[in-house]
ModelCIF file with pLDDT and N, C-alpha, C, O atoms, coordinates in Angstrom:
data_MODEL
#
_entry.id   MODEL 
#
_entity.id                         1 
_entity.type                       polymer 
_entity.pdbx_number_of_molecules   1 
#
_entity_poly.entity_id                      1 
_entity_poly.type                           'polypeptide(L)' 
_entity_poly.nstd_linkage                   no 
_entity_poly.nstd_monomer                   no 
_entity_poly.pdbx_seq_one_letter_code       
;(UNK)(UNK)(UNK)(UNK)(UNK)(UNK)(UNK)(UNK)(UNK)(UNK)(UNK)(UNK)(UNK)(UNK)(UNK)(UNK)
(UNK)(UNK)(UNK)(UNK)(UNK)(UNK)(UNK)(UNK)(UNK)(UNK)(UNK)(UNK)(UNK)(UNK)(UNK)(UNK)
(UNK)(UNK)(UNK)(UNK)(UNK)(UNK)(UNK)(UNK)(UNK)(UNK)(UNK)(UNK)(UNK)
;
_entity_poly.pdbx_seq_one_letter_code_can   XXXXXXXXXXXXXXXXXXXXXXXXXXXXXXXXXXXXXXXXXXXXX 
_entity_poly.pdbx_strand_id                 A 
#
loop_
_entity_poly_seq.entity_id 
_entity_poly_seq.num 
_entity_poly_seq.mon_id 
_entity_poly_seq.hetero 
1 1  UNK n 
1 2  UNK n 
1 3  UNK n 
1 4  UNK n 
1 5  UNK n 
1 6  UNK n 
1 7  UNK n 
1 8  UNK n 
1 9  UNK n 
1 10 UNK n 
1 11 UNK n 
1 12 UNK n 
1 13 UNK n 
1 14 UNK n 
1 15 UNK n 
1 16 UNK n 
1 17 UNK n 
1 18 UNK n 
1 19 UNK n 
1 20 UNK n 
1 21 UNK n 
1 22 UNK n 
1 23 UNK n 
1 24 UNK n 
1 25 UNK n 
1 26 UNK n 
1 27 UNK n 
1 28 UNK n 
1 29 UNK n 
1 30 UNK n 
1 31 UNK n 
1 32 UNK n 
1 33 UNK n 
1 34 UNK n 
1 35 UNK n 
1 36 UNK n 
1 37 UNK n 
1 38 UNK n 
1 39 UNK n 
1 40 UNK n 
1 41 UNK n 
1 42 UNK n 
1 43 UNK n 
1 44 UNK n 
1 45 UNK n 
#
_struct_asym.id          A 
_struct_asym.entity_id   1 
#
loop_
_ma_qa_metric.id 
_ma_qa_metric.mode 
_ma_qa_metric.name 
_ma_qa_metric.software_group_id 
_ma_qa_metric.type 
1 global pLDDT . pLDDT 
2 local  pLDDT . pLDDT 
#
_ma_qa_metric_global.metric_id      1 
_ma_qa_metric_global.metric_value   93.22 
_ma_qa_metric_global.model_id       1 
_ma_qa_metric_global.ordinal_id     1 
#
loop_
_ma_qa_metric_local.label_asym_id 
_ma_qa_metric_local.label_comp_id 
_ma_qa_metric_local.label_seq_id 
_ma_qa_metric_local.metric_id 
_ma_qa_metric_local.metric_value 
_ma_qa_metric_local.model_id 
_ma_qa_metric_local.ordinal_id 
A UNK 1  2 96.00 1 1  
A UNK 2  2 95.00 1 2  
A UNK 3  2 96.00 1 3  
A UNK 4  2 97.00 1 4  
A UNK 5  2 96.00 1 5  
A UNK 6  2 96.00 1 6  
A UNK 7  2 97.00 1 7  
A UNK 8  2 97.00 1 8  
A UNK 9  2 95.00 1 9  
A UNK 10 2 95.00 1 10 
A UNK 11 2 94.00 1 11 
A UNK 12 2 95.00 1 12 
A UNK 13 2 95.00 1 13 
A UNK 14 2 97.00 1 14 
A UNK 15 2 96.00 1 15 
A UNK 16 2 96.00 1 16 
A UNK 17 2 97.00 1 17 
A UNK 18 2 97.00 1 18 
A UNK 19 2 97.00 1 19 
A UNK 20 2 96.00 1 20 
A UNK 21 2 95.00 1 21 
A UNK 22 2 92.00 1 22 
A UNK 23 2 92.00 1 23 
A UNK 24 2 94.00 1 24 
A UNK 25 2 96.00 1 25 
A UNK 26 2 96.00 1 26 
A UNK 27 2 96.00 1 27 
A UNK 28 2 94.00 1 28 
A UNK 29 2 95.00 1 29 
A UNK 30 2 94.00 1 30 
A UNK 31 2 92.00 1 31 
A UNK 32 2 88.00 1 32 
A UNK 33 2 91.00 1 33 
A UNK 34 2 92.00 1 34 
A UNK 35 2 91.00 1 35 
A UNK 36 2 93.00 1 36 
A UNK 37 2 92.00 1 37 
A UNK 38 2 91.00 1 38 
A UNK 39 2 90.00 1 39 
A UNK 40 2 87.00 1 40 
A UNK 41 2 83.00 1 41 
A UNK 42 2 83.00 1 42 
A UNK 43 2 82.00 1 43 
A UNK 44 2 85.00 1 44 
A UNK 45 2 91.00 1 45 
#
loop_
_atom_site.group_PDB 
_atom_site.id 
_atom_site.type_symbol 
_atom_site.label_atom_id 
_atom_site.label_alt_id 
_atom_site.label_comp_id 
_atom_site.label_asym_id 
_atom_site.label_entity_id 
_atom_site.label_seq_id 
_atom_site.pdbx_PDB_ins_code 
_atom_site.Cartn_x 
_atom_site.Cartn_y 
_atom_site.Cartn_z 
_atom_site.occupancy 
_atom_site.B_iso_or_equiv 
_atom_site.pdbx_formal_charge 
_atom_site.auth_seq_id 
_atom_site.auth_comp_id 
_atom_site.auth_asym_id 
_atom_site.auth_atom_id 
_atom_site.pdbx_PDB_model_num 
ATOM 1   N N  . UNK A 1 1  ? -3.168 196.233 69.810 1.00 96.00 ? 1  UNK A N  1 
ATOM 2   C CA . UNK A 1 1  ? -1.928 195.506 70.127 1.00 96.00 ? 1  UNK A CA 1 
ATOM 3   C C  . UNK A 1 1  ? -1.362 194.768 68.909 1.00 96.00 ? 1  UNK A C  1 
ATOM 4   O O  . UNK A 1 1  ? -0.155 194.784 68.667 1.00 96.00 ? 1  UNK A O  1 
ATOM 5   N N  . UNK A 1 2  ? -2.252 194.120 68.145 1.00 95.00 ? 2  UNK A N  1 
ATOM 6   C CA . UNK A 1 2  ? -1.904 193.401 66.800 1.00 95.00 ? 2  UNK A CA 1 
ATOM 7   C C  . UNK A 1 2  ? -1.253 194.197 65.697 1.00 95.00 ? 2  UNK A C  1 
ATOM 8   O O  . UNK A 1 2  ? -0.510 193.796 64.801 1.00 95.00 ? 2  UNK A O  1 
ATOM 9   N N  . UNK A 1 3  ? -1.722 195.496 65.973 1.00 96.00 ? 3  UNK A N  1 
ATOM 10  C CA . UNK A 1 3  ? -1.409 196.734 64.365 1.00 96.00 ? 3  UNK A CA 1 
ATOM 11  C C  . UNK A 1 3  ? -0.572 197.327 65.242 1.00 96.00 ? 3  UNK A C  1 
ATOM 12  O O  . UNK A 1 3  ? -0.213 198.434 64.841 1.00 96.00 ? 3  UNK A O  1 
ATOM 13  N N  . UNK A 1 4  ? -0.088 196.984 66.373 1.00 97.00 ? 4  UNK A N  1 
ATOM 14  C CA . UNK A 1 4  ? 1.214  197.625 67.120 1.00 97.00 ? 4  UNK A CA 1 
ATOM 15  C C  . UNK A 1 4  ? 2.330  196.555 66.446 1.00 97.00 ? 4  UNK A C  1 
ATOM 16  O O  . UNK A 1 4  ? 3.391  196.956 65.967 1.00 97.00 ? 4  UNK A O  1 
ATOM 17  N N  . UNK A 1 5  ? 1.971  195.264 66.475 1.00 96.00 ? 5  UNK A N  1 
ATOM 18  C CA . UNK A 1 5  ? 3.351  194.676 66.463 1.00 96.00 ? 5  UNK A CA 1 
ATOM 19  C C  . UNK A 1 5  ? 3.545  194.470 64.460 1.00 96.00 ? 5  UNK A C  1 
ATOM 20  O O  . UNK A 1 5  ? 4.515  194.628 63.718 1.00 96.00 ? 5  UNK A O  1 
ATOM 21  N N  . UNK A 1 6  ? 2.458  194.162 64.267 1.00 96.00 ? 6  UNK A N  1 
ATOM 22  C CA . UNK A 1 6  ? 2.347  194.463 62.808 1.00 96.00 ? 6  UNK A CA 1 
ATOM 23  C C  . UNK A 1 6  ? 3.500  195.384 61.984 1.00 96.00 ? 6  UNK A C  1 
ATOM 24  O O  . UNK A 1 6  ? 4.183  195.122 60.994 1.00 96.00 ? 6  UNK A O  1 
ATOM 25  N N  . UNK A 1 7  ? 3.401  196.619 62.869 1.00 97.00 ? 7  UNK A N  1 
ATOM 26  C CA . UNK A 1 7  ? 4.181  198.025 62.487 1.00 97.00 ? 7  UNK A CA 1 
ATOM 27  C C  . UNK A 1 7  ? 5.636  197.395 62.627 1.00 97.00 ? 7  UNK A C  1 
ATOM 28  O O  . UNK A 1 7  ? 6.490  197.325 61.744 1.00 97.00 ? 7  UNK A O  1 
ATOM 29  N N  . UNK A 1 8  ? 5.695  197.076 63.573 1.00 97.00 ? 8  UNK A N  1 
ATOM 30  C CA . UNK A 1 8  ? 7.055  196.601 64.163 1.00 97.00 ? 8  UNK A CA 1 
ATOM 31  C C  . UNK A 1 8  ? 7.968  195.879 63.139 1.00 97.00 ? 8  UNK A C  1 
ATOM 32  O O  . UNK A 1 8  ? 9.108  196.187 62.790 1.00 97.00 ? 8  UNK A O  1 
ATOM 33  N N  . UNK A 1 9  ? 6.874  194.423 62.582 1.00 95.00 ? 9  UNK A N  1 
ATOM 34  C CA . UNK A 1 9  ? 7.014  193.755 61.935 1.00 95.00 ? 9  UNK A CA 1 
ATOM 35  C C  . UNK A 1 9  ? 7.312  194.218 60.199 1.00 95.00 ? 9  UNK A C  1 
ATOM 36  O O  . UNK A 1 9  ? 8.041  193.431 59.595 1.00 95.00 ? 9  UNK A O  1 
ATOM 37  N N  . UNK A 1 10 ? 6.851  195.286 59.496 1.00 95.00 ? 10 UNK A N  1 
ATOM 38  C CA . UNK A 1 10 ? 6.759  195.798 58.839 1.00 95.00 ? 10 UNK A CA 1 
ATOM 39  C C  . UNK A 1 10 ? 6.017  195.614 57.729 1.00 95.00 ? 10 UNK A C  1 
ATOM 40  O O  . UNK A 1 10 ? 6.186  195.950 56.556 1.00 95.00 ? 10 UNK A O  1 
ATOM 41  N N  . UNK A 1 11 ? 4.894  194.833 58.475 1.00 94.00 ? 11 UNK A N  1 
ATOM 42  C CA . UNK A 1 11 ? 3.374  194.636 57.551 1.00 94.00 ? 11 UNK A CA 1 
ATOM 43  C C  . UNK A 1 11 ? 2.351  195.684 57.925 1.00 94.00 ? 11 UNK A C  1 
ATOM 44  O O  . UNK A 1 11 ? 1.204  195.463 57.538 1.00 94.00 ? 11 UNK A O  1 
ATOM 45  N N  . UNK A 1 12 ? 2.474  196.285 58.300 1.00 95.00 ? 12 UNK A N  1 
ATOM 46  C CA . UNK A 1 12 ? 1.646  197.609 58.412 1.00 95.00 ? 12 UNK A CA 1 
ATOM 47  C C  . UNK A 1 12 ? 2.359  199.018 58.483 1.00 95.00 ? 12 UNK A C  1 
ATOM 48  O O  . UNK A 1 12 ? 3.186  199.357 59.330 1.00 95.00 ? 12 UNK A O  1 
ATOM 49  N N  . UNK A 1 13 ? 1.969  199.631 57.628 1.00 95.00 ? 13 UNK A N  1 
ATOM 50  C CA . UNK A 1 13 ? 2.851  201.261 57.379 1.00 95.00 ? 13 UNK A CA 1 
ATOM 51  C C  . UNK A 1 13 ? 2.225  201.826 58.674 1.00 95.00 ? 13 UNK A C  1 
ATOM 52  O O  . UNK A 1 13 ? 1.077  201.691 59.095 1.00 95.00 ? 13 UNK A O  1 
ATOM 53  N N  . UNK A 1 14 ? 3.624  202.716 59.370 1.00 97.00 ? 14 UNK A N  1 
ATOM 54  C CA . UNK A 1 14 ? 3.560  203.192 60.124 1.00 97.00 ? 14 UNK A CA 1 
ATOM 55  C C  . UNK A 1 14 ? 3.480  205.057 59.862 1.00 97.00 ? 14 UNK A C  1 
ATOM 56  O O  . UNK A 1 14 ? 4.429  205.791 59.583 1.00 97.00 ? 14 UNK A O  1 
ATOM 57  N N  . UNK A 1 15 ? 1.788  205.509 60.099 1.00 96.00 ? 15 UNK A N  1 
ATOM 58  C CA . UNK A 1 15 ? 1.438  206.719 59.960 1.00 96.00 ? 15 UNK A CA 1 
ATOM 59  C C  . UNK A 1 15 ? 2.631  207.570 60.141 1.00 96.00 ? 15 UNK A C  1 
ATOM 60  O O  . UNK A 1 15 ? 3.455  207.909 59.292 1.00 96.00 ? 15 UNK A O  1 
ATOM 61  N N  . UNK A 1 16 ? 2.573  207.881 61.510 1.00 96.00 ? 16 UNK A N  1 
ATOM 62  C CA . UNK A 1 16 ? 3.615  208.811 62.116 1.00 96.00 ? 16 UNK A CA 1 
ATOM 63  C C  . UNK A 1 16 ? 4.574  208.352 63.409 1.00 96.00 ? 16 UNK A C  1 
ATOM 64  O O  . UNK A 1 16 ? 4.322  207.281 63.960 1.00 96.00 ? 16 UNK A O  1 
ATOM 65  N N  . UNK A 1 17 ? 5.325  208.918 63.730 1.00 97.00 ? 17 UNK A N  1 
ATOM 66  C CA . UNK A 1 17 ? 6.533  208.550 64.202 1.00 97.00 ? 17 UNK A CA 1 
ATOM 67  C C  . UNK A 1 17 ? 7.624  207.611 63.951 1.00 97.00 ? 17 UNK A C  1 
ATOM 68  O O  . UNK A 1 17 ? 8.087  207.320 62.848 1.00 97.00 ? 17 UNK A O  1 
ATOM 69  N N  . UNK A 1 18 ? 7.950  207.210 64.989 1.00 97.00 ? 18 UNK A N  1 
ATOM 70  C CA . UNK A 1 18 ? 9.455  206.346 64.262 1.00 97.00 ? 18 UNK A CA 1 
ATOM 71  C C  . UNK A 1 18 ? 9.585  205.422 65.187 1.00 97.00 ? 18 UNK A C  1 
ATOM 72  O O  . UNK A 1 18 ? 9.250  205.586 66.360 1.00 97.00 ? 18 UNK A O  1 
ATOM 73  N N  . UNK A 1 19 ? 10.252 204.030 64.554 1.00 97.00 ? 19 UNK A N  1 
ATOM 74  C CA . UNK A 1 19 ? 10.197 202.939 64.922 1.00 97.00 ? 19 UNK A CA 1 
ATOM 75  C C  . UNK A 1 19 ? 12.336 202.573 64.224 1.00 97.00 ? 19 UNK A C  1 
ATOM 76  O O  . UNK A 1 19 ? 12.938 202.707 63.158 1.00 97.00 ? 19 UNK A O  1 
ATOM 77  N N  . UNK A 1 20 ? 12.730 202.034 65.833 1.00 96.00 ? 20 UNK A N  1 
ATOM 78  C CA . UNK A 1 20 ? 14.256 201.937 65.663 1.00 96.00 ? 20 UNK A CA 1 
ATOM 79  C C  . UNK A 1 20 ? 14.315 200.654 66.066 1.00 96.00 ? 20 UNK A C  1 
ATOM 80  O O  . UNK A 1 20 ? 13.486 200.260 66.886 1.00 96.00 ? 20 UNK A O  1 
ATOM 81  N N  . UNK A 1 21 ? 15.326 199.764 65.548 1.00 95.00 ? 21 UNK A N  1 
ATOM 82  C CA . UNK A 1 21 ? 15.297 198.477 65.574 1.00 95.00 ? 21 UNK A CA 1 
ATOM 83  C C  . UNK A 1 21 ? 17.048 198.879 66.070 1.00 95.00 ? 21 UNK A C  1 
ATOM 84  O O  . UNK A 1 21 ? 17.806 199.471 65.302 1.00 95.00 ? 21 UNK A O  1 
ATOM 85  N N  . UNK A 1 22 ? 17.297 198.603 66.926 1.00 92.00 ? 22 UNK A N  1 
ATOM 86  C CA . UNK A 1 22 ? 19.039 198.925 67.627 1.00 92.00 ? 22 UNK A CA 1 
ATOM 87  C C  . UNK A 1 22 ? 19.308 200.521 67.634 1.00 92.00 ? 22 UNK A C  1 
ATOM 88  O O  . UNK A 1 22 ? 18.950 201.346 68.474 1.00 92.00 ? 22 UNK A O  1 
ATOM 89  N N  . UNK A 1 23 ? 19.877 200.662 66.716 1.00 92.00 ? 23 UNK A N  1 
ATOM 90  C CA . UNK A 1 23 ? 20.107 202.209 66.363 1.00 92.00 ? 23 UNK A CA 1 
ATOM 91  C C  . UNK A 1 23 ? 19.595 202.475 64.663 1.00 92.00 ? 23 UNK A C  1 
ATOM 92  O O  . UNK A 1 23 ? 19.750 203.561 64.105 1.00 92.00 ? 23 UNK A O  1 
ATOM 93  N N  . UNK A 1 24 ? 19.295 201.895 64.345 1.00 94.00 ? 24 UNK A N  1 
ATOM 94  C CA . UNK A 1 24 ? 18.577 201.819 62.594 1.00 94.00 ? 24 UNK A CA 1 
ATOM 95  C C  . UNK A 1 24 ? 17.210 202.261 62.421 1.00 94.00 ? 24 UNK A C  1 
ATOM 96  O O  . UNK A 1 24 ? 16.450 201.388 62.839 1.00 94.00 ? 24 UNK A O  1 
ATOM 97  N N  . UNK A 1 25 ? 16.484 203.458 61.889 1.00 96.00 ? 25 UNK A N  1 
ATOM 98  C CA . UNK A 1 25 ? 15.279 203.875 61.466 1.00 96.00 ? 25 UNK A CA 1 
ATOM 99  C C  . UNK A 1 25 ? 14.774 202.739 60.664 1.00 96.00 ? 25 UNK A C  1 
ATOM 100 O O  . UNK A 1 25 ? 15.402 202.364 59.675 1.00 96.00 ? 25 UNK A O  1 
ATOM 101 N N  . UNK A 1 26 ? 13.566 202.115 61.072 1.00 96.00 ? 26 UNK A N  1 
ATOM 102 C CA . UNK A 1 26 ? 13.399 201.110 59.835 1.00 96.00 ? 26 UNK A CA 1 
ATOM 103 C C  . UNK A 1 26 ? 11.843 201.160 59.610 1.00 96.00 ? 26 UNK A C  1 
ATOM 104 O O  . UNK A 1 26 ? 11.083 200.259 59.258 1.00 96.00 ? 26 UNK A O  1 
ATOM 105 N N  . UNK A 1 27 ? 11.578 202.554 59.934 1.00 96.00 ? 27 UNK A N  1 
ATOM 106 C CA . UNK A 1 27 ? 10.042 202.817 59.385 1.00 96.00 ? 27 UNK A CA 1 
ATOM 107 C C  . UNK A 1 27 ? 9.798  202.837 57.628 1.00 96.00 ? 27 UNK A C  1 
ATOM 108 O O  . UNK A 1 27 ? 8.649  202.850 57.187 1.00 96.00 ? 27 UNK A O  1 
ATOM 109 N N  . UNK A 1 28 ? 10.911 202.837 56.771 1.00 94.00 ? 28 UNK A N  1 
ATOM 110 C CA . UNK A 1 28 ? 10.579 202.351 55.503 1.00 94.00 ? 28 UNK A CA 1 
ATOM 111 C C  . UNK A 1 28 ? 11.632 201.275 55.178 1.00 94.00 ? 28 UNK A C  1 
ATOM 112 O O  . UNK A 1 28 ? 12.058 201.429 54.033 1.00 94.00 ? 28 UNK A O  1 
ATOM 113 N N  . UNK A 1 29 ? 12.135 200.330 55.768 1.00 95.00 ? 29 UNK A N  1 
ATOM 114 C CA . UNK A 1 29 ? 12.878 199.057 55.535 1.00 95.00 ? 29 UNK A CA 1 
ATOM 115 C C  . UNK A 1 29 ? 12.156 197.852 55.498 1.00 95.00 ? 29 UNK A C  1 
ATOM 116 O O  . UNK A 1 29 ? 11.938 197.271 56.561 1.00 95.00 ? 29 UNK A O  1 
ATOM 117 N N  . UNK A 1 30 ? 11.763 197.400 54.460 1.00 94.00 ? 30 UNK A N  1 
ATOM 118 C CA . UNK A 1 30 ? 10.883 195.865 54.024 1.00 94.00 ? 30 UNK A CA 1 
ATOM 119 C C  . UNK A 1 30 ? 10.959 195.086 55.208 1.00 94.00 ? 30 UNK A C  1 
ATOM 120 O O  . UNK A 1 30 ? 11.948 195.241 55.924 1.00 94.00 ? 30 UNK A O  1 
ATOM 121 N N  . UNK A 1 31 ? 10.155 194.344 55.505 1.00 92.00 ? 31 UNK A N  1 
ATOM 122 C CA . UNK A 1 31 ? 9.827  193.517 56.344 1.00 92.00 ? 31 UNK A CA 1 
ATOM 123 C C  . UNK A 1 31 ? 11.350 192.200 56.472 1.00 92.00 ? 31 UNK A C  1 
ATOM 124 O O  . UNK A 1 31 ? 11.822 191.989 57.589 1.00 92.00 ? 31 UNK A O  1 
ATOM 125 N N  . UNK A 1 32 ? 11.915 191.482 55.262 1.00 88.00 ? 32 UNK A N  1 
ATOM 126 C CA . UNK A 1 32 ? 12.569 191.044 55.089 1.00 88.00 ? 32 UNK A CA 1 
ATOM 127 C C  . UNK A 1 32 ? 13.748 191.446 55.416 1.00 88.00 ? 32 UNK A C  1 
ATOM 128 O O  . UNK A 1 32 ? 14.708 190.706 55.632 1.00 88.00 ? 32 UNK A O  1 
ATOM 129 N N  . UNK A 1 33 ? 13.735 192.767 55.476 1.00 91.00 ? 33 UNK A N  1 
ATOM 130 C CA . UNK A 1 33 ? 15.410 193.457 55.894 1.00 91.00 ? 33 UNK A CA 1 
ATOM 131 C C  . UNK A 1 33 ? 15.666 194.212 57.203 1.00 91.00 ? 33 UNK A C  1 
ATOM 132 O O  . UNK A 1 33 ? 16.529 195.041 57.490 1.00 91.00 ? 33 UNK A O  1 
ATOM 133 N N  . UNK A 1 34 ? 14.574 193.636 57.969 1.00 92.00 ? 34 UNK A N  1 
ATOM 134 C CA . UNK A 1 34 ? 14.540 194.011 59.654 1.00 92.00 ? 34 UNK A CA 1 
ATOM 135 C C  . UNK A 1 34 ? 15.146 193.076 60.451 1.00 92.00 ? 34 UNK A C  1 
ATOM 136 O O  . UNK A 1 34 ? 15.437 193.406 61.600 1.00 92.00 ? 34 UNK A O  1 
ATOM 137 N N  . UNK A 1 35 ? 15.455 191.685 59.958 1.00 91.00 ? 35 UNK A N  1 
ATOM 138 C CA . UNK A 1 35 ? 16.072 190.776 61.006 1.00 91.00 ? 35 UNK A CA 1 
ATOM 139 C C  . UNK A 1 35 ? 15.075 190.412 62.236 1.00 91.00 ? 35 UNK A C  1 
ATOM 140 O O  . UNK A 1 35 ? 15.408 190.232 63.407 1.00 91.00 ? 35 UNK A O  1 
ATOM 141 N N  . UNK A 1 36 ? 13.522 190.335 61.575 1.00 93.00 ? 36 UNK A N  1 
ATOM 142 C CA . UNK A 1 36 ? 12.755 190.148 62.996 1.00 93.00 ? 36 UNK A CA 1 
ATOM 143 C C  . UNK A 1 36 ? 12.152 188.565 62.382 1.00 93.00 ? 36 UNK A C  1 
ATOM 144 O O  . UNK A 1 36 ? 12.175 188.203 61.206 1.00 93.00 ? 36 UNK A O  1 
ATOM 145 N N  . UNK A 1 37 ? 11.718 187.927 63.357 1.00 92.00 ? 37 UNK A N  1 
ATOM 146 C CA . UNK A 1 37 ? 11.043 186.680 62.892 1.00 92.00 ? 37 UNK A CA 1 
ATOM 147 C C  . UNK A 1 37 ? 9.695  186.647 63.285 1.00 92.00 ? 37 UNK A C  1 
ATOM 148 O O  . UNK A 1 37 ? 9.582  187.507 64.159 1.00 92.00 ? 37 UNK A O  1 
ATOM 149 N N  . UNK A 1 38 ? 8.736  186.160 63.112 1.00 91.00 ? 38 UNK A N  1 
ATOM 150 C CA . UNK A 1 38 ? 6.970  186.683 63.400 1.00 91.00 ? 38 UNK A CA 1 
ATOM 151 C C  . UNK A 1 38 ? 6.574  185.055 63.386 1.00 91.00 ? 38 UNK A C  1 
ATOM 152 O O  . UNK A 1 38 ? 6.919  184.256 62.515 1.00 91.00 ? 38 UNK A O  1 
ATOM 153 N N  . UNK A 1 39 ? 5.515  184.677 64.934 1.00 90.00 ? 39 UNK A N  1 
ATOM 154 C CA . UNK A 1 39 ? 4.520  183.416 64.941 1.00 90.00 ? 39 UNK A CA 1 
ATOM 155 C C  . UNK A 1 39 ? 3.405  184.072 64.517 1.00 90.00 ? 39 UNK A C  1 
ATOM 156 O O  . UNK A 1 39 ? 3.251  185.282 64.679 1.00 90.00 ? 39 UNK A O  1 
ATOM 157 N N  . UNK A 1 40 ? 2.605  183.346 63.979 1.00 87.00 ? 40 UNK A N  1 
ATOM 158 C CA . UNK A 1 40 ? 0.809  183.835 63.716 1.00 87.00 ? 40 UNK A CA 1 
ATOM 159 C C  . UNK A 1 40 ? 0.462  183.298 64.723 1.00 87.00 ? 40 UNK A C  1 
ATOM 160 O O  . UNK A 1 40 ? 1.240  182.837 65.558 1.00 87.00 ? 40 UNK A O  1 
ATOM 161 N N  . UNK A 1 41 ? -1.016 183.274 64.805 1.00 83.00 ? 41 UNK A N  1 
ATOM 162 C CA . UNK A 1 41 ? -1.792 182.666 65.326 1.00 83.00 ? 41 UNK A CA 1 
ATOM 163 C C  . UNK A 1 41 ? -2.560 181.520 64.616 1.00 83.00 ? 41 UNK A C  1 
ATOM 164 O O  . UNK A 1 41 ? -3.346 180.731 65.141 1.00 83.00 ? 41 UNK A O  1 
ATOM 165 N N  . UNK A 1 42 ? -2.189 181.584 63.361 1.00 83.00 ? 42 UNK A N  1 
ATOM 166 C CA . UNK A 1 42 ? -3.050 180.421 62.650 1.00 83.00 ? 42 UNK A CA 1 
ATOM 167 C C  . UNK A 1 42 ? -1.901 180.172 62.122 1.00 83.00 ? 42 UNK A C  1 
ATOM 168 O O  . UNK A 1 42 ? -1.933 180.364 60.906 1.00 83.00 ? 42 UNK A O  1 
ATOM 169 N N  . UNK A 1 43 ? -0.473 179.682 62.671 1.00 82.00 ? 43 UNK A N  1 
ATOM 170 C CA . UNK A 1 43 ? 0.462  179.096 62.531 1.00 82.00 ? 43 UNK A CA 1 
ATOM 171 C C  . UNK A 1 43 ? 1.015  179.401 60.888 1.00 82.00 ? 43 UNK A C  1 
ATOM 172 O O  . UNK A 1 43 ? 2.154  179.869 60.887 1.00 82.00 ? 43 UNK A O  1 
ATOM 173 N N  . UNK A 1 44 ? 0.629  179.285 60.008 1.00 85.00 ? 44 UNK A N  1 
ATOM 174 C CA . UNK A 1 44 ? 0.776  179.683 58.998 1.00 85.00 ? 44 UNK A CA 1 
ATOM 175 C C  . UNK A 1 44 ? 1.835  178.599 57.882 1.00 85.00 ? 44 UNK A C  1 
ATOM 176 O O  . UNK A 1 44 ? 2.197  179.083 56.809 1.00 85.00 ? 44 UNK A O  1 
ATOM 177 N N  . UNK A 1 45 ? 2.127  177.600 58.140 1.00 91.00 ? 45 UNK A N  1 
ATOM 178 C CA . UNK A 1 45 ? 2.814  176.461 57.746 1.00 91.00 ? 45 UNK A CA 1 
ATOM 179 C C  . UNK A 1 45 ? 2.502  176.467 55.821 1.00 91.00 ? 45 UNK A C  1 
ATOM 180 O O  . UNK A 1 45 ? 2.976  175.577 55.115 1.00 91.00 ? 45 UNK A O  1 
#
């Protein structure tokens, strides 16, 4: 579940298939240029 959202997030390369954020492929778009925001669990401050 963690290396699911990871992928999402775009801290973990995604092997195979494809991951669409609206209508945008963003299986090679930097983490920074996805428009997603991420909590940790060890808060990360």
């Amino acid at each position: 579940k963690s290396t699911t959202l990871r992928m999402i997030a775009g801290l973990e390369e995604i092997t195979e298939g494809e991951l669409y954020i609206g209508d945008r492929l963003v299986n090679d778009v930097a983490p920074k240029d996805r428009d997603i925001a991420m909590v940790f669990q060890n808060y990360a401050l």
